[in-house]
N, C-alpha and C. Protein backbone atom coordinates (compact mmCIF):
# COMPACT_ATOMS: atom_id res chain seq x y z
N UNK A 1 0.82 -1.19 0.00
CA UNK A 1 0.00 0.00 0.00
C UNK A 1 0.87 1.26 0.00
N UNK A 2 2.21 1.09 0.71
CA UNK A 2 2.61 2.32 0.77
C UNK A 2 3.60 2.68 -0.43
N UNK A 3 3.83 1.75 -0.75
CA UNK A 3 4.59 2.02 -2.81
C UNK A 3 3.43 1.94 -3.53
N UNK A 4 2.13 2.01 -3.39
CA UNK A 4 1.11 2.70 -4.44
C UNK A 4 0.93 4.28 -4.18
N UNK A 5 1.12 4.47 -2.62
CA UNK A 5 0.55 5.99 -2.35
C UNK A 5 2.17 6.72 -3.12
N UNK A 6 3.15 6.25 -2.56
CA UNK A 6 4.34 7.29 -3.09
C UNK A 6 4.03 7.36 -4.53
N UNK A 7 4.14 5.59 -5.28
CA UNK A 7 4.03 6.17 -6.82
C UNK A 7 2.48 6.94 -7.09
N UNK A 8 1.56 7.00 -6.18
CA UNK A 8 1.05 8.22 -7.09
C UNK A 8 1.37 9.70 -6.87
N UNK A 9 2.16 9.95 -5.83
CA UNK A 9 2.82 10.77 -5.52
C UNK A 9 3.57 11.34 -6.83
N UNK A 10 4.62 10.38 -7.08
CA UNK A 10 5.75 10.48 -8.03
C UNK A 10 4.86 10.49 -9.30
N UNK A 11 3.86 10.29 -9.59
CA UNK A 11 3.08 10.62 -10.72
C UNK A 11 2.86 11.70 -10.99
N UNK A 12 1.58 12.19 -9.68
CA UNK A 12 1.34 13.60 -9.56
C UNK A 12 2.39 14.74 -9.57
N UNK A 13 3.33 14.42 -9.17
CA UNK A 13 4.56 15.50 -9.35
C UNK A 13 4.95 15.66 -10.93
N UNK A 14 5.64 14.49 -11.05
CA UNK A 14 5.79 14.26 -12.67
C UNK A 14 4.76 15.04 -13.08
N UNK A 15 3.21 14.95 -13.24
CA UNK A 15 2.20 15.52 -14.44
C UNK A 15 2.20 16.64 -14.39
N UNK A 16 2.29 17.26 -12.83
CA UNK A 16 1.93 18.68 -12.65
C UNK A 16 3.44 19.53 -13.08
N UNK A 17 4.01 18.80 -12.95
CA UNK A 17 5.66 19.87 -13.88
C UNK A 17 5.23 19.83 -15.26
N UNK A 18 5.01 18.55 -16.05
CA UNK A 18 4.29 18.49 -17.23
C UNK A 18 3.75 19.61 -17.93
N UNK A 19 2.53 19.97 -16.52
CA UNK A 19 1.97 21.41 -17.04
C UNK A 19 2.00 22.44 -17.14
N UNK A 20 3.61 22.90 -16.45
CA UNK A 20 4.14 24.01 -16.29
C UNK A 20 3.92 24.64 -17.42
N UNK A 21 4.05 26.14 -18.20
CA UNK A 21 3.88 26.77 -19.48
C UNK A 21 4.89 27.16 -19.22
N UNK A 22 5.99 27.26 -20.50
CA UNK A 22 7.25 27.81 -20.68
C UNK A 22 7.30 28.89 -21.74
N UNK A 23 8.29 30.00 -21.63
CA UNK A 23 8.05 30.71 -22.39
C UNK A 23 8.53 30.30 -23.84
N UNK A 24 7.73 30.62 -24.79
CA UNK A 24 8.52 31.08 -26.34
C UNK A 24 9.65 31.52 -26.71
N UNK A 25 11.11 30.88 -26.11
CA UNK A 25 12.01 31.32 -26.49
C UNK A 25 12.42 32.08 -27.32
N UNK A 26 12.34 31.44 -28.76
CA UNK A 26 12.24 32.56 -29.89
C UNK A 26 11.75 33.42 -30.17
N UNK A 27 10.60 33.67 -29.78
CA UNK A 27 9.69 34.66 -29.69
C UNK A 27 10.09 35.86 -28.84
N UNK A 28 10.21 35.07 -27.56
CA UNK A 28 10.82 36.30 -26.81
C UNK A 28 11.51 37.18 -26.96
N UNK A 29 12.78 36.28 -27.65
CA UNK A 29 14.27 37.03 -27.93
C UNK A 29 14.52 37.88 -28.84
N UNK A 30 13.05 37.74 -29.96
CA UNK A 30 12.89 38.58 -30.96
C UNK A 30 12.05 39.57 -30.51
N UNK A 31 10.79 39.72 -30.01
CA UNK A 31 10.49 41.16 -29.24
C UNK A 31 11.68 42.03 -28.64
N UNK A 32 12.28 40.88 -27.63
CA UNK A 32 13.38 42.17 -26.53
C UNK A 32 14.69 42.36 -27.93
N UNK A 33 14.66 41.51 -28.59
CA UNK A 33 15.72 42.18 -29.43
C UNK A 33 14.90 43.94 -30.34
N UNK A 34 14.02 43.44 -30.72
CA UNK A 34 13.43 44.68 -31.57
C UNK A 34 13.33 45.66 -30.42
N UNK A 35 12.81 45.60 -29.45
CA UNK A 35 12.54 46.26 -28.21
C UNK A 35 14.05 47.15 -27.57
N UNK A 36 14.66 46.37 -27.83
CA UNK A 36 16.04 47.01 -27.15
C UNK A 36 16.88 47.56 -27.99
N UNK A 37 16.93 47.11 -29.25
CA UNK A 37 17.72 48.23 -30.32
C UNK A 37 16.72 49.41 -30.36
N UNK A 38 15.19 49.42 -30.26
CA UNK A 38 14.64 50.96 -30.67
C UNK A 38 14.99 51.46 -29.19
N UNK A 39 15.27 51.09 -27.86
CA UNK A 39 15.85 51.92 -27.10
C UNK A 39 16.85 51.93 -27.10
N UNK A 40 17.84 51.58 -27.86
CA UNK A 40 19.25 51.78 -27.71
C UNK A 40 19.52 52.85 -28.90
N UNK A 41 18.47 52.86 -29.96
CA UNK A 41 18.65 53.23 -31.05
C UNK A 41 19.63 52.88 -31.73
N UNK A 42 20.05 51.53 -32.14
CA UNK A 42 21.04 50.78 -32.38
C UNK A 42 20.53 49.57 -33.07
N UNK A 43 20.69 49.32 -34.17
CA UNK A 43 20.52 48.12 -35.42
C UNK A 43 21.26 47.08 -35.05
N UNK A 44 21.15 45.60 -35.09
CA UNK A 44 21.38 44.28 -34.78
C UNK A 44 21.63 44.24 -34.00
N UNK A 45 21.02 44.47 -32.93
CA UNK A 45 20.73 43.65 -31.50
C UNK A 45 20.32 42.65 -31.34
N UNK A 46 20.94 41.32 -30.79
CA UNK A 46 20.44 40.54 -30.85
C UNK A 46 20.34 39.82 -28.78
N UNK A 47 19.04 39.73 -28.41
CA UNK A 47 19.05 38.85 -27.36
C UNK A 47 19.01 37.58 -27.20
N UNK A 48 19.84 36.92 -25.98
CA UNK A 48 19.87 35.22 -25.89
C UNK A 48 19.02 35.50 -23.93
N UNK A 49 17.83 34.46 -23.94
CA UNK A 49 17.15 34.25 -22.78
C UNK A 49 17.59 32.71 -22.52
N UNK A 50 17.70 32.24 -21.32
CA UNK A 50 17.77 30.82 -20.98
C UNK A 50 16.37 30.15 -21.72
N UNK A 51 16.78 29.23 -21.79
CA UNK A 51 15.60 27.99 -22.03
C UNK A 51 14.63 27.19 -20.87
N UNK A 52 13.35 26.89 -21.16
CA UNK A 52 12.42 26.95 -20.02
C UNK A 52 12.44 27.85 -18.99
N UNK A 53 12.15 28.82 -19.14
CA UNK A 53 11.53 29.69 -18.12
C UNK A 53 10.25 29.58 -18.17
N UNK A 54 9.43 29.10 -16.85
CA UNK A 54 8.05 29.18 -16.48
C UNK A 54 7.65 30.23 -16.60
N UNK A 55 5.96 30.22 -17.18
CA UNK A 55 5.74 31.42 -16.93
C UNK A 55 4.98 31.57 -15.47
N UNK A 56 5.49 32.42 -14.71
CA UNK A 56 5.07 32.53 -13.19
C UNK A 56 4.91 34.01 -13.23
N UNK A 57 3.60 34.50 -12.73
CA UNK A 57 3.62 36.04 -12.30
C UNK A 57 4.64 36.43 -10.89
N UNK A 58 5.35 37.32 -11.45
CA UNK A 58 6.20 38.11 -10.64
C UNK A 58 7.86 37.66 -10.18
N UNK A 59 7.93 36.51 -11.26
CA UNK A 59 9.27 35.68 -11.60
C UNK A 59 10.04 37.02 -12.81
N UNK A 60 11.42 36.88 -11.59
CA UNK A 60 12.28 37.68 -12.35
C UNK A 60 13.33 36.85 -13.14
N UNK A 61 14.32 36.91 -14.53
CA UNK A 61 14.95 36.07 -15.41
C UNK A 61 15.92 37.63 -15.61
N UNK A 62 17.25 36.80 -16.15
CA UNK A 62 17.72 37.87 -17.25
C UNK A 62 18.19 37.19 -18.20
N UNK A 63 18.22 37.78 -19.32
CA UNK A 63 18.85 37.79 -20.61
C UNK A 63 20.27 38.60 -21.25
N UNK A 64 20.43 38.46 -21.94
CA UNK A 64 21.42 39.30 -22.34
C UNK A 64 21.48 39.31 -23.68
N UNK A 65 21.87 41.27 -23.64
CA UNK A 65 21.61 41.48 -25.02
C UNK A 65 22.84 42.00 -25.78
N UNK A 66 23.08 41.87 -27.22
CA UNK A 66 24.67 42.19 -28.02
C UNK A 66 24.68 42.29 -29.03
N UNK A 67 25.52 43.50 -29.28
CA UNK A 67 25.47 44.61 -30.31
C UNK A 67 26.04 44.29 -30.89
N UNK A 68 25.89 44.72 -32.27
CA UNK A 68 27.02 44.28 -33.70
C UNK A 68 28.69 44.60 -33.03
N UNK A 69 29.02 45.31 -32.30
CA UNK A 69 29.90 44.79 -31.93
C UNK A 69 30.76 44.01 -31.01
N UNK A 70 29.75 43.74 -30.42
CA UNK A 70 30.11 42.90 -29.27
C UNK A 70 29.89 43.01 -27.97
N UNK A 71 29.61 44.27 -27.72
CA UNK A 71 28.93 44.71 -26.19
C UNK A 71 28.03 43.91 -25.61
N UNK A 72 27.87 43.85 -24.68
CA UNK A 72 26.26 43.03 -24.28
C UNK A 72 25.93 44.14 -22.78
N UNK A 73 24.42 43.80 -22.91
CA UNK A 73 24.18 44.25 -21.48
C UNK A 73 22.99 43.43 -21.32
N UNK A 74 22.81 43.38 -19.72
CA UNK A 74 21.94 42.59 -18.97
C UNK A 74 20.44 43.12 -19.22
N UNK A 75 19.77 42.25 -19.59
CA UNK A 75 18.11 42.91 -19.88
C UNK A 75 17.27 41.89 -18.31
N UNK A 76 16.74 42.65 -17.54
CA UNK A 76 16.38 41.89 -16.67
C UNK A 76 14.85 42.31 -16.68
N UNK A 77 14.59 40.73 -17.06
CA UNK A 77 12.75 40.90 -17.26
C UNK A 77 11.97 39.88 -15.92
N UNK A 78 10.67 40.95 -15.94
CA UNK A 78 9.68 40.88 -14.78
C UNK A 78 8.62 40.52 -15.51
N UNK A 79 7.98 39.15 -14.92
CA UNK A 79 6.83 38.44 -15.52
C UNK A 79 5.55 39.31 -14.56
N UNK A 80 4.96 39.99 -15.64
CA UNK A 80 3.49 40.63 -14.90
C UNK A 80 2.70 39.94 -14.70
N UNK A 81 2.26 38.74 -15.13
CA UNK A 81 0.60 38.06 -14.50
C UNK A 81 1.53 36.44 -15.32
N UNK A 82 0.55 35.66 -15.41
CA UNK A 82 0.61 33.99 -15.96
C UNK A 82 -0.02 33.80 -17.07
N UNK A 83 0.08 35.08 -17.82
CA UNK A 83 -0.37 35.13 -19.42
C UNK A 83 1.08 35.12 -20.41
N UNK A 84 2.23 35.66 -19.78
CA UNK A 84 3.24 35.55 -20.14
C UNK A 84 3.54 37.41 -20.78
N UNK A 85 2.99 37.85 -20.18
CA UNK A 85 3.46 39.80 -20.30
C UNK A 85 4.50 40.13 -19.10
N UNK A 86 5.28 40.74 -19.58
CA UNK A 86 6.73 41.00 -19.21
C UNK A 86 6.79 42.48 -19.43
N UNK A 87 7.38 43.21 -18.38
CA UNK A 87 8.49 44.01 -18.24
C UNK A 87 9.78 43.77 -18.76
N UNK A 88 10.90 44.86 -18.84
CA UNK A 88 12.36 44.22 -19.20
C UNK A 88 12.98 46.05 -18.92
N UNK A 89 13.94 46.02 -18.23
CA UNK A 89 15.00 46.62 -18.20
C UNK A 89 16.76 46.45 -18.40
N UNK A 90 17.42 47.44 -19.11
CA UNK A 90 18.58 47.07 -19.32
C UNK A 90 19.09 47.36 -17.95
N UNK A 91 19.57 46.68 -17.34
CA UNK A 91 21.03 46.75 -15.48
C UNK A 91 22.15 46.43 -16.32
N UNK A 92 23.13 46.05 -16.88
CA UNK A 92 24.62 45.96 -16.67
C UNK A 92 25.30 45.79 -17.66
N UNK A 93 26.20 47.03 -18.19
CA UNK A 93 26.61 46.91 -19.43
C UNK A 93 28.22 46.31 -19.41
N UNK A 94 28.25 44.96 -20.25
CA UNK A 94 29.53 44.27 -20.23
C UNK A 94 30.33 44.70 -21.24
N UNK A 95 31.56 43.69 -21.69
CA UNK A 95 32.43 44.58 -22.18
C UNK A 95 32.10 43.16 -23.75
């Protein structure tokens, strides 16, 4: 009885990660890229975000973003609700 209750345990865990919603990687990286060259006022910007990020309201991530020549700076985005709408600010400009 008690290795039926854990494995449905270990089920229920398993399914409910299952249903996590992750963001649109590509998608993303192409908004904050368009998004961050018209505030940089700067042509080929390109952003890289990690892979699987949940979407969770009020989960903070960063990305990073880099300029035709090589600069990057930190774009640090704020998930507004569990629809997947985001905030994003640039914090830290690398070399």
């Amino acid at each position: 009885m008690r290795a039926k209750v854990l494995l449905l345990v270990v089920v229920l865990v398993l399914s409910g990660a299952a249903c996590a919603r992750t963001f649109d990687r590509q998608s993303l990286e192409a908004t904050l890229s368009s998004q961050v060259a018209s505030e940089l006022g700067e042509q080929g910007i390109t952003v890289g975000c990690p892979d699987d990020v949940e979407v969770k309201a009020g989960a903070v991530f960063e990305c990073v973003a880099t300029g035709p020549d090589g600069a990057t700076i930190t774009v640090e985005v704020t998930q507004q609700d569990d629809d997947g709408r985001v905030e994003w600010r640039l914090v830290d400009a690398g070399s």
